[in-house]
Protein backbone atom coordinates (compact mmCIF):
# COMPACT_ATOMS: atom_id res chain seq x y z
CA UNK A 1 8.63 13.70 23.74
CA UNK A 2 5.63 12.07 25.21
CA UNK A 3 4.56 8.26 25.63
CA UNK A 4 1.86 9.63 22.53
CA UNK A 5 4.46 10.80 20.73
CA UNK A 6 6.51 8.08 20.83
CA UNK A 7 4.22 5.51 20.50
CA UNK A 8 3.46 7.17 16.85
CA UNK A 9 6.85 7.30 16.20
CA UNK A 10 7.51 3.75 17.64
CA UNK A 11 4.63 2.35 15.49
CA UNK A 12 6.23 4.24 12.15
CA UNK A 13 9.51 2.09 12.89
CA UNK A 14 7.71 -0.70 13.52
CA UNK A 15 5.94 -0.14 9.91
CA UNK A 16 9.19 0.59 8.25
CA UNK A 17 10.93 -2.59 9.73
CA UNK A 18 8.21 -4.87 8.75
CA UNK A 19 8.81 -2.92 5.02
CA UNK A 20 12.36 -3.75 5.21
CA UNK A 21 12.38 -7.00 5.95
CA UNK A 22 9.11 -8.76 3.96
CA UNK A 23 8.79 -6.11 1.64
CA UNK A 24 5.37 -5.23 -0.39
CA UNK A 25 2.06 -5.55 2.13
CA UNK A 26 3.65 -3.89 5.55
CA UNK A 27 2.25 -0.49 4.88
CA UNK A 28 -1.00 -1.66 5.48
CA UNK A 29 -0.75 -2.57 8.88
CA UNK A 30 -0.15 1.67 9.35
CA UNK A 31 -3.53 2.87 9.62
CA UNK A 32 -4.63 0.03 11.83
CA UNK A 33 -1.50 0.71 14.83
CA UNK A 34 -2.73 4.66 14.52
CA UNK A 35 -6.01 4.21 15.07
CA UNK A 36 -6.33 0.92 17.55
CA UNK A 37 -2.70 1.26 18.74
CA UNK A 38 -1.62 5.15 19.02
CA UNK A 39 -5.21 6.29 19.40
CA UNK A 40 -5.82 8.79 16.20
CA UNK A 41 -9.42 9.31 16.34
CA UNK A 42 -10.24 9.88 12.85
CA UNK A 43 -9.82 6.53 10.16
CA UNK A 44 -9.21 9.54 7.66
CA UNK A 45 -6.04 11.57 9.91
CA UNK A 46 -4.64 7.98 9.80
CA UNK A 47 -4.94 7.49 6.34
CA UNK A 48 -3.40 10.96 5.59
CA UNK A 49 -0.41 10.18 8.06
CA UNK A 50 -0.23 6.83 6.19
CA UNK A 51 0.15 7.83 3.15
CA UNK A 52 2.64 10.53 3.67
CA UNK A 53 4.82 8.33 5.37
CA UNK A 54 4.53 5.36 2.40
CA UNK A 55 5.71 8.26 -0.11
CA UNK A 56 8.84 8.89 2.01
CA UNK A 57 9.47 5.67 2.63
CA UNK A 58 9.58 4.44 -1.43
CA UNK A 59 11.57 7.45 -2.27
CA UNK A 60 14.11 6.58 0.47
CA UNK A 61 14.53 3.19 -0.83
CA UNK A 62 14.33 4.10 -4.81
CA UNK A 63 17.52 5.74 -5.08
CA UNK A 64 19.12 2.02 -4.71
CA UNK A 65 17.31 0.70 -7.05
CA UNK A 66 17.75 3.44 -9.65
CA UNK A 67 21.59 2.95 -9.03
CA UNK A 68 21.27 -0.84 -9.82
CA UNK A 69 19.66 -0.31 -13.10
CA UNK A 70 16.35 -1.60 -11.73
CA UNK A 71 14.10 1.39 -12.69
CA UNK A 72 12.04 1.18 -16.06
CA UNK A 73 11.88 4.76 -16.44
CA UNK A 74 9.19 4.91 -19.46
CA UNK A 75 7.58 2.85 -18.13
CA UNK A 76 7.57 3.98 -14.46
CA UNK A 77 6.00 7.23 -16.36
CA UNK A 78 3.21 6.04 -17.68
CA UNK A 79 2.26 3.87 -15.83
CA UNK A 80 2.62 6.49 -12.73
CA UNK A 81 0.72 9.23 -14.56
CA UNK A 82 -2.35 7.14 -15.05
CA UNK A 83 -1.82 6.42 -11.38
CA UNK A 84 -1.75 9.87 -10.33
CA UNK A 85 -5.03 10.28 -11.84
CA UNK A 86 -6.85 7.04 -10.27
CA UNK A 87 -4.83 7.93 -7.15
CA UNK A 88 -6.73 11.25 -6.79
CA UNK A 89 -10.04 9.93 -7.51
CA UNK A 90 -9.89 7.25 -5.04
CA UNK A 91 -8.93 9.35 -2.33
CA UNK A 92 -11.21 11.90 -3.35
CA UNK A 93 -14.49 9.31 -3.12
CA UNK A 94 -12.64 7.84 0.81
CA UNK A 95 -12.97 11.53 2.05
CA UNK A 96 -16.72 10.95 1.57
CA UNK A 97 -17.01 7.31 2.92
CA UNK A 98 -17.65 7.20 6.53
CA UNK A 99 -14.86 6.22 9.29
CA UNK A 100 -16.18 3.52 10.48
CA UNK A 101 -17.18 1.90 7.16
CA UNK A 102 -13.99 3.03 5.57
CA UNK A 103 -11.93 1.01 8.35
CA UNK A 104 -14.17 -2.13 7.72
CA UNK A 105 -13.37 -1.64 4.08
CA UNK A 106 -9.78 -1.19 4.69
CA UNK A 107 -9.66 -4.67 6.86
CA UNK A 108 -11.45 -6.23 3.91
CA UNK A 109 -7.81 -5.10 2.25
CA UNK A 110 -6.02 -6.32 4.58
CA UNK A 111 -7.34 -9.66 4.40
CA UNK A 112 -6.81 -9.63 0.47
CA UNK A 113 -3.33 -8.59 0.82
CA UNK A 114 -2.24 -11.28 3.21
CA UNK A 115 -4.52 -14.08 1.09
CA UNK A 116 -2.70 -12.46 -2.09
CA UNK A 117 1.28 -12.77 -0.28
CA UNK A 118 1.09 -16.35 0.35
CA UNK A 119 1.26 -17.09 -3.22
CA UNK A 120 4.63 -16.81 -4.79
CA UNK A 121 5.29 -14.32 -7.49
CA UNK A 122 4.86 -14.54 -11.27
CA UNK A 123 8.19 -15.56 -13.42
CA UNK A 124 8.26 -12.87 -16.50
CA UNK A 125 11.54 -12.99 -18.35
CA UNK A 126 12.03 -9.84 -20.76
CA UNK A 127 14.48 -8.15 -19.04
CA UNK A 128 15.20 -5.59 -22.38
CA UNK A 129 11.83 -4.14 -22.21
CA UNK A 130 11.38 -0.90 -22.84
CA UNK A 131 8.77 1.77 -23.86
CA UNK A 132 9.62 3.21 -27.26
CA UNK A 133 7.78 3.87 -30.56
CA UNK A 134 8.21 0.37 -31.47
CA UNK A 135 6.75 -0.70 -28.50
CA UNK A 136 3.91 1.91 -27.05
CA UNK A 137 1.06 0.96 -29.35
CA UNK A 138 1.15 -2.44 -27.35
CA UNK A 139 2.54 -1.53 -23.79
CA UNK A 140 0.85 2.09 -23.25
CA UNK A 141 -2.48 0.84 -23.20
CA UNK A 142 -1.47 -1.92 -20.67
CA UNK A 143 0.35 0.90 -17.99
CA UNK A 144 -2.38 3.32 -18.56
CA UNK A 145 -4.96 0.74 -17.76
CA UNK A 146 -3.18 -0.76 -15.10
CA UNK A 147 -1.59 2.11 -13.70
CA UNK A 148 -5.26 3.60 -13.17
CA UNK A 149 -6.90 1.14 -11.59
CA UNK A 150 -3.48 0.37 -9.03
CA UNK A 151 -3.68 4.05 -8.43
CA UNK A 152 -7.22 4.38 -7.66
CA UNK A 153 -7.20 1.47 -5.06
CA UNK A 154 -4.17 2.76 -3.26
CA UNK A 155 -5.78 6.24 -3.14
CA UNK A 156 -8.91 4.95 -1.73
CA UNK A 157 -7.25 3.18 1.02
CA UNK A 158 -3.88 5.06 1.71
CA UNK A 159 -1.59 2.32 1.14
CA UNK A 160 1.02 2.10 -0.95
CA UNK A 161 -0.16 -0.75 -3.31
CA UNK A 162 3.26 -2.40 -3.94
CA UNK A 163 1.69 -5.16 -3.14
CA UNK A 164 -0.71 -4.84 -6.16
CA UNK A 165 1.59 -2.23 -8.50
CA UNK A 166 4.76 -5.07 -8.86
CA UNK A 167 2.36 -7.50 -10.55
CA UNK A 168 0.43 -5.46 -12.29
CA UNK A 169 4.12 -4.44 -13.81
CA UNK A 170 4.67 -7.39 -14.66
CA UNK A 171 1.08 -8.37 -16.26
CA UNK A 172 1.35 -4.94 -18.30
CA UNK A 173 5.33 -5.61 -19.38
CA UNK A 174 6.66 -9.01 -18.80
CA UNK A 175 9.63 -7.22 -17.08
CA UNK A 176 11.38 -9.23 -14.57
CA UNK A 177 10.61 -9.10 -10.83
CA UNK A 178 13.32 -7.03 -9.47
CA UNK A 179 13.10 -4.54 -12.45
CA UNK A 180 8.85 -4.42 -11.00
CA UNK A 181 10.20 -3.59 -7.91
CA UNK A 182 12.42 -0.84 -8.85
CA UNK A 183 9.87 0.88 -10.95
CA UNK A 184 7.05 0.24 -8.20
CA UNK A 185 8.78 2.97 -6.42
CA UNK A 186 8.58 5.70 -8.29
CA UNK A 187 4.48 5.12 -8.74
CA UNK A 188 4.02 4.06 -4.71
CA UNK A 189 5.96 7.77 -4.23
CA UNK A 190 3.81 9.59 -6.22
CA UNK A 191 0.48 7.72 -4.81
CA UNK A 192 0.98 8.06 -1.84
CA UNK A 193 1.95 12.16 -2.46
CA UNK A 194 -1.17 12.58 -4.62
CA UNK A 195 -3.02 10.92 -1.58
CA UNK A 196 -1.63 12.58 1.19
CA UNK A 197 -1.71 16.40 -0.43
CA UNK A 198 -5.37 15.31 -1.28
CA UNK A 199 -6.09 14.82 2.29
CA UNK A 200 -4.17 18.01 3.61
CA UNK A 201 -6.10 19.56 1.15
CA UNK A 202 -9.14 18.65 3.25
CA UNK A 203 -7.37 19.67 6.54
CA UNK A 204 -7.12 15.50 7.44
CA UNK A 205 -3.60 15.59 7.72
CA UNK A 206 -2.03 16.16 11.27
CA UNK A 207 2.29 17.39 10.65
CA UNK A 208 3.01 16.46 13.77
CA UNK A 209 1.62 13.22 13.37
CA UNK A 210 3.01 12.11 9.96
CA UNK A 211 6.13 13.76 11.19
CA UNK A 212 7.14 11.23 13.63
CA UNK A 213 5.61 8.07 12.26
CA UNK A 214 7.89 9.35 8.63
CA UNK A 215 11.50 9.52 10.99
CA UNK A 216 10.38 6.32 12.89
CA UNK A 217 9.74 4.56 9.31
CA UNK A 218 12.90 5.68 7.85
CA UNK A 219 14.41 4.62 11.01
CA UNK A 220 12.98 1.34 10.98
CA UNK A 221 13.45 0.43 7.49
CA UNK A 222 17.17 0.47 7.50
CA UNK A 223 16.65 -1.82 10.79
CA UNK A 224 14.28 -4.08 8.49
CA UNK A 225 16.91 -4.37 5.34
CA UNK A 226 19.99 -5.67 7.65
CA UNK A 227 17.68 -7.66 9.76
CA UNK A 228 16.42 -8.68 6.48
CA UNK A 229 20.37 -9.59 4.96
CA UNK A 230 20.60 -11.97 8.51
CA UNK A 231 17.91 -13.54 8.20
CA UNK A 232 18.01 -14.19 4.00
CA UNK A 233 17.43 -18.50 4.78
CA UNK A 234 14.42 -17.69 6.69
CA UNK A 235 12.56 -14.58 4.84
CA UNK A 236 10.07 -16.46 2.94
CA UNK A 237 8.85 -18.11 6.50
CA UNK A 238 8.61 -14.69 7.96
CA UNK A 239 6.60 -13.26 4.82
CA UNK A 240 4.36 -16.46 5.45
CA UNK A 241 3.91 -15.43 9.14
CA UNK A 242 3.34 -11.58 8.40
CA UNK A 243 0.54 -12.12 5.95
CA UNK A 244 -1.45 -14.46 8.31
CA UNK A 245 -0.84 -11.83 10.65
CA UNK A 246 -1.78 -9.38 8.52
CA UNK A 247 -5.01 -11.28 7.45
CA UNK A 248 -6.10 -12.03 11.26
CA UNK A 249 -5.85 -8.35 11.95
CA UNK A 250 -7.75 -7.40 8.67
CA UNK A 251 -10.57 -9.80 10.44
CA UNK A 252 -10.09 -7.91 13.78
CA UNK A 253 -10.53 -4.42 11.71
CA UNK A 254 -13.27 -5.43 9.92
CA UNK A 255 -15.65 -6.62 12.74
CA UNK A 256 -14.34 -3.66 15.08
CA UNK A 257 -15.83 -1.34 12.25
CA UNK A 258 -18.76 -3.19 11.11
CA UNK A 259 -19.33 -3.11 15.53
CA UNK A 260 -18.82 0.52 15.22
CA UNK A 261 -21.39 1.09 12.17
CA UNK A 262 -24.19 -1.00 13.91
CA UNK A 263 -23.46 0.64 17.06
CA UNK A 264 -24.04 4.29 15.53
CA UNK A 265 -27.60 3.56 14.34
CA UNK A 266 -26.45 2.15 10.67
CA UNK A 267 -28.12 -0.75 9.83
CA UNK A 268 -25.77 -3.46 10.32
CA UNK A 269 -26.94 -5.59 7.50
CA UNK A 270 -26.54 -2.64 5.08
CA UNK A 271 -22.88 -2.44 6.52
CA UNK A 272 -21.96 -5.95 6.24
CA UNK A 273 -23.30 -6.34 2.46
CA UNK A 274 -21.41 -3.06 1.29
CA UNK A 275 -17.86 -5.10 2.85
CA UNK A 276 -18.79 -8.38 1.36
CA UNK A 277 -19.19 -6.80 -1.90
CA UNK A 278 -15.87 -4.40 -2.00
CA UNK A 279 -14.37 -7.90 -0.98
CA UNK A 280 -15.50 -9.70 -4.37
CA UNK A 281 -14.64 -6.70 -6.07
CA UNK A 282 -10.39 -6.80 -4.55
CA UNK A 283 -10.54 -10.46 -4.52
CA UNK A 284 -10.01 -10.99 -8.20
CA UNK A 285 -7.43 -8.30 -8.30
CA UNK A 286 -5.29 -9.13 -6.21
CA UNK A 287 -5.13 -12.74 -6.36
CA UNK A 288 -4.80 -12.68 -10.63
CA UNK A 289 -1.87 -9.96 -9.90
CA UNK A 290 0.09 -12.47 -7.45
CA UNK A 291 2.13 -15.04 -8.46
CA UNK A 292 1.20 -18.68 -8.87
């Protein structure tokens, strides 16, 4: 194995550590380390690799939870489904977005997810929810809605949107936290499948590639969760200091692709105005999701 090769796979256990120990939010920093650190030329091989590797990583960590209790299956279902659908359109529309705009668009993300992980989650308190008869003429519309809209967002940008799909859980159910991040899961699995077989679909995924950042995430992530059980007292200082981090390098990403666009003849001002408005678009989002 060369230094390439195991700089992707050093960067996947880096991502998977950073998942293990803060939770929700560290999968974005993926596409960023291939393209700036490992050196993947093409925004869109990264975001294949990316979201390959997200899938992998949520089903790795969901059989836990489903052995806790912590999975609302119905709900998970619906909610997913819808997902699957706004999942594939999303990722459908960022195969047609240019690389260097879709990087500035993705650091506009990455700003809004750190911004959106310095608040503190939501309280909801019905832990007996549940989808049923009874309850699908209210709840349905709520996943379906949700789930779409969570799913289209992580397909555009190849993350896993746990970051967004846990409170939008919540909004849509009332279910408690840890029951949100159970289900999450299952729908960041299956977005970040849909995503990924979109891409390879379109010849953007590289094996080898997704291969070793996939074993250095799984790797990593059981590093992150018993680094994460030592250091319990300090977590929520760490989650502080990873989402200013993660918001100073969503700066750095957006001006090295808005750089990039004005470099390659686009107009610059055209470039700028399309990443100030996706940001008022995700602001809103993401900060009415997260917790207050």
């Amino acid at each position: 194995m060369g230094f390439a090769d195991l700089a992707k796979f050093g960067s996947g256990s880096l991502v998977g550590a950073i998942l293990g120990l803060v939770g929700g939010g560290g999968s974005v920093l993926a596409v960023p380390l291939l393209v700036y650190g490992v050196g993947v030329a093409s925004p869109h091989v990264a975001i294949g690799a990316s979201a390959l590797a997200v899938s992998v990583s949520a089903l790795t960590n969901l059989g836990s939870h489903a052995r806790a209790g912590n999975v609302k299956w119905r709900c998970a279902g619906v909610f997913t489904l819808a997902g699957i659908v706004g999942a594939a359109a999303g990722s459908s529309l960022a195969k047609l977005v240019d690389g260097h705009r879709l990087l500035a668009l993705f650091g506009v993300m990455m700003i809004v997810i750190g911004l959106a992980m310095l608040r503190r989650p939501r309280r909801a308190d019905q832990a007996d929810v549940r989808l049923s008869r009874a309850t699908a003429g209210h709840l349905a519309p709520r996943l379906l809605g949700f789930g779409f809209g969570v799913g289209a967002l992580s397909g555009f940008f190849g993350i896993g949107g746990g970051f967004l799909i846990v409170p939008a859980l919540m909004a849509a159910t009332a279910m408690p936290m840890i029951a949100a991040v159970g289900t999450s899961l299952v729908a960041v699995a299956a977005f970040g499948a849909t995503t990924g077989v979109n891409y390879a679909i379109s010849g953007l995924v590289d094996t080898w590639i997704a291969a070793l950042f996939i074993d250095g995430g799984v790797i990593g992530g059981f590093a992150g969760v018993a680094l994460g059980r030592r250091l319990s007292r300090g977590r929520k200082t760490l989650r502080i200091v990873f989402a200013l981090f993660d918001a100073a390098v969503g700066v750095y990403v957006v001006a090295r692709g808005v750089l990039a666009l004005s470099h390659s003849g686009e107009d610059a001002a055209a470039a700028q105005a399309s990443v100030l408005t996706a940001f008022s678009l995700s602001m809103p989002s993401a900060l009415s999701a997260s917790v207050s």
